[in-house]
C-alpha atoms as a PDB file:
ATOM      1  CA  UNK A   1      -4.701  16.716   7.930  1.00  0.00           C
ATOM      2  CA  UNK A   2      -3.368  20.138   7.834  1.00  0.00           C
ATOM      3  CA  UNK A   3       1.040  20.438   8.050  1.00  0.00           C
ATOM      4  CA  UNK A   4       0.903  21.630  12.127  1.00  0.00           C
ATOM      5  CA  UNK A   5      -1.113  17.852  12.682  1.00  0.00           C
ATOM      6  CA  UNK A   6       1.010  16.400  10.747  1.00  0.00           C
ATOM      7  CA  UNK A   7       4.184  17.602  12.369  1.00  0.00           C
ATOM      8  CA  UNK A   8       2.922  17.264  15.890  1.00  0.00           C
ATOM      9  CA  UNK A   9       2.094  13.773  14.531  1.00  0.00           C
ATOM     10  CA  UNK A  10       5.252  12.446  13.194  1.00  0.00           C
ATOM     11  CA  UNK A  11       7.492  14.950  14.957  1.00  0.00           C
ATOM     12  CA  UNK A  12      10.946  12.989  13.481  1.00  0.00           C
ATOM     13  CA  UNK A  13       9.380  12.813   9.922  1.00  0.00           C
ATOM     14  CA  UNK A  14       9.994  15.586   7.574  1.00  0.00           C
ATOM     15  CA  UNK A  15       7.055  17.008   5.541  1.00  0.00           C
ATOM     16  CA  UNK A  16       7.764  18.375   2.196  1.00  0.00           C
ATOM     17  CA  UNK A  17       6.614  18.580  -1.296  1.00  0.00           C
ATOM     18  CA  UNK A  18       7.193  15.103  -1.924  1.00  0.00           C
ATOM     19  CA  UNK A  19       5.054  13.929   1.414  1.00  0.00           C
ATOM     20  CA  UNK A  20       6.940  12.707   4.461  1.00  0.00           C
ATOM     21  CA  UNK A  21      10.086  11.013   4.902  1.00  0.00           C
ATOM     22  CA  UNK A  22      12.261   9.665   6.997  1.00  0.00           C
ATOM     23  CA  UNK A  23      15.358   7.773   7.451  1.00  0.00           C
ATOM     24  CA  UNK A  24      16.052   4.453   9.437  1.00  0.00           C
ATOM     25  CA  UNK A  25      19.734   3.997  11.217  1.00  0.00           C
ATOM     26  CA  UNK A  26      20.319   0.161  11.723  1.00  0.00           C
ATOM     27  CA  UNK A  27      23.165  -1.582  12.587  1.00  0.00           C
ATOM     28  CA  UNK A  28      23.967  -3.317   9.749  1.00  0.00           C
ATOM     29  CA  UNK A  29      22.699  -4.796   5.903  1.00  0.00           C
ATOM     30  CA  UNK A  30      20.836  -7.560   6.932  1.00  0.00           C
ATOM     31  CA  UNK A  31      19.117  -5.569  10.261  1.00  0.00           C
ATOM     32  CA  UNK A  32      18.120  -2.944   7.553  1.00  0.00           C
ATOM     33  CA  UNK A  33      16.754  -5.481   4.790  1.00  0.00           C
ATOM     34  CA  UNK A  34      14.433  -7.051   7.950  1.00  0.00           C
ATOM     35  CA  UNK A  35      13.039  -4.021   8.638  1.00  0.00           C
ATOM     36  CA  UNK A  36      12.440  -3.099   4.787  1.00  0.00           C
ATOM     37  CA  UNK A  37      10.737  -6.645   4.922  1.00  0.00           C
ATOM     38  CA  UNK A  38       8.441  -5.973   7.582  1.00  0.00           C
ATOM     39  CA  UNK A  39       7.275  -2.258   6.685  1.00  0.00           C
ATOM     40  CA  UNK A  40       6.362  -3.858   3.389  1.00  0.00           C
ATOM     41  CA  UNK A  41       4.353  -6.931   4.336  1.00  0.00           C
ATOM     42  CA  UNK A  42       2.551  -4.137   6.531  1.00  0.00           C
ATOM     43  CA  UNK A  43       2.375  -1.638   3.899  1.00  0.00           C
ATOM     44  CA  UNK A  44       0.771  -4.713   1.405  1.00  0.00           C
ATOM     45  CA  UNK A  45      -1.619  -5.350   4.039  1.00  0.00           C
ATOM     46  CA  UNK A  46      -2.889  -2.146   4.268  1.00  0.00           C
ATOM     47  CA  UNK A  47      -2.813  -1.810   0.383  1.00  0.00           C
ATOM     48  CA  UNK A  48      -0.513   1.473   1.201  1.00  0.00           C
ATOM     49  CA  UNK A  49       2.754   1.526  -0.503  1.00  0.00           C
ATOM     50  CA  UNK A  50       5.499   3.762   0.145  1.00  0.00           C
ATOM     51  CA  UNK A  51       9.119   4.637  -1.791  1.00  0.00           C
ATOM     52  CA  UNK A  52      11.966   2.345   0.688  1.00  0.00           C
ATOM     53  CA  UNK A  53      15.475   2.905  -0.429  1.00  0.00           C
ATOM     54  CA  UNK A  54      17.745   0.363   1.458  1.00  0.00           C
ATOM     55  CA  UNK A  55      21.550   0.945   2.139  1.00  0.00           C
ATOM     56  CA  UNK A  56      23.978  -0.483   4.516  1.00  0.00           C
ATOM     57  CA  UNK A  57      22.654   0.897   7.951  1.00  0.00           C
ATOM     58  CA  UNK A  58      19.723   2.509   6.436  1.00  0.00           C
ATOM     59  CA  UNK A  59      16.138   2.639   5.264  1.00  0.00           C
ATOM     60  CA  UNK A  60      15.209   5.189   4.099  1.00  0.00           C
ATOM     61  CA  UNK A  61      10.910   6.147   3.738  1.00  0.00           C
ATOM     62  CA  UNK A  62       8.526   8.322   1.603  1.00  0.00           C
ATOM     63  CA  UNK A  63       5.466   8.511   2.079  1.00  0.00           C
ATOM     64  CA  UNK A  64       2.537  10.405  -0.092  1.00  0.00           C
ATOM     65  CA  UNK A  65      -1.505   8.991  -0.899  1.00  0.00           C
ATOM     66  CA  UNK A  66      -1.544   8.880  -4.639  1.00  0.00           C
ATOM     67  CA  UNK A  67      -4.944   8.931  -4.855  1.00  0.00           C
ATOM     68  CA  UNK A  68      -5.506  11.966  -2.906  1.00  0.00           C
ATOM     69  CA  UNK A  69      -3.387  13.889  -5.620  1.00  0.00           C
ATOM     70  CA  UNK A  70      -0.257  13.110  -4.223  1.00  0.00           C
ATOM     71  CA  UNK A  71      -1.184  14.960  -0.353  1.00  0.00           C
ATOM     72  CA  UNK A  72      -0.458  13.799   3.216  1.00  0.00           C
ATOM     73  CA  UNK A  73      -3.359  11.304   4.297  1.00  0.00           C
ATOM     74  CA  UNK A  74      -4.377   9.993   7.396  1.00  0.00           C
ATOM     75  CA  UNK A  75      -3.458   6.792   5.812  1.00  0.00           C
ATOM     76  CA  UNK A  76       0.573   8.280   5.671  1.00  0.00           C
ATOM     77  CA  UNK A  77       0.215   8.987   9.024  1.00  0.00           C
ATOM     78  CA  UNK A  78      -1.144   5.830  10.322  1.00  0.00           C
ATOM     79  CA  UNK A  79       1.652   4.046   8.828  1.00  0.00           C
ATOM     80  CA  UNK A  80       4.261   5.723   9.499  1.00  0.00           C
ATOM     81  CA  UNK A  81       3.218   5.827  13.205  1.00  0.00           C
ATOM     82  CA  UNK A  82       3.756   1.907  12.719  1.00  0.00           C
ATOM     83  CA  UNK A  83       6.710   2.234  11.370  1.00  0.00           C
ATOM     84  CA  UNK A  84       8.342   4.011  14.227  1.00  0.00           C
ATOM     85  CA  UNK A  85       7.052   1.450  16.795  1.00  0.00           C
ATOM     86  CA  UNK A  86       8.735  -1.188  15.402  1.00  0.00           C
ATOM     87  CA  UNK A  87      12.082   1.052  14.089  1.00  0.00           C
ATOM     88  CA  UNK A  88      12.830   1.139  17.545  1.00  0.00           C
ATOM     89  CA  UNK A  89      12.888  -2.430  18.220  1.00  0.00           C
END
């Protein structure tokens, strides 16, 4: 995928060097810890693991395929897409 499908993509992700990233508000600890729980069961299933930093109110996800020498992959994309769909729970 090229930056302009990404972006039209994942329009509240932001693309950089690193790959894509976003952060999570929640309302508190424990609502942010459930959703850290649940992106990674989902991220295990699909063998896809991104960087989650956790703090009070807030997750906080990077993603990047490794294996692709560190680029933006379909498979980034795909999950994150997930990930919004059930942020906004």
């Amino acid at each position: 995928m090229n930056t302009d499908e990404i972006a039209a993509a994942l329009p509240d992700w932001d693309l950089g060097d690193e790959g894509i990233s976003r952060t999570f508000s929640t309302s508190d600890y424990g609502t942010a810890m459930a959703l850290t729980v649940r992106i990674g069961l989902e991220a295990q299933r699909r063998n896809h693991h991104p960087e989650i930093t956790v703090g009070w109110g807030s997750v906080a996800v990077s993603l990047v395929t490794h294996d692709a020498g560190d680029s933006v992959t379909d498979k980034d994309v795909d999950l994150a897409q997930w990930i919004d769909g059930i942020a906004g729970e």
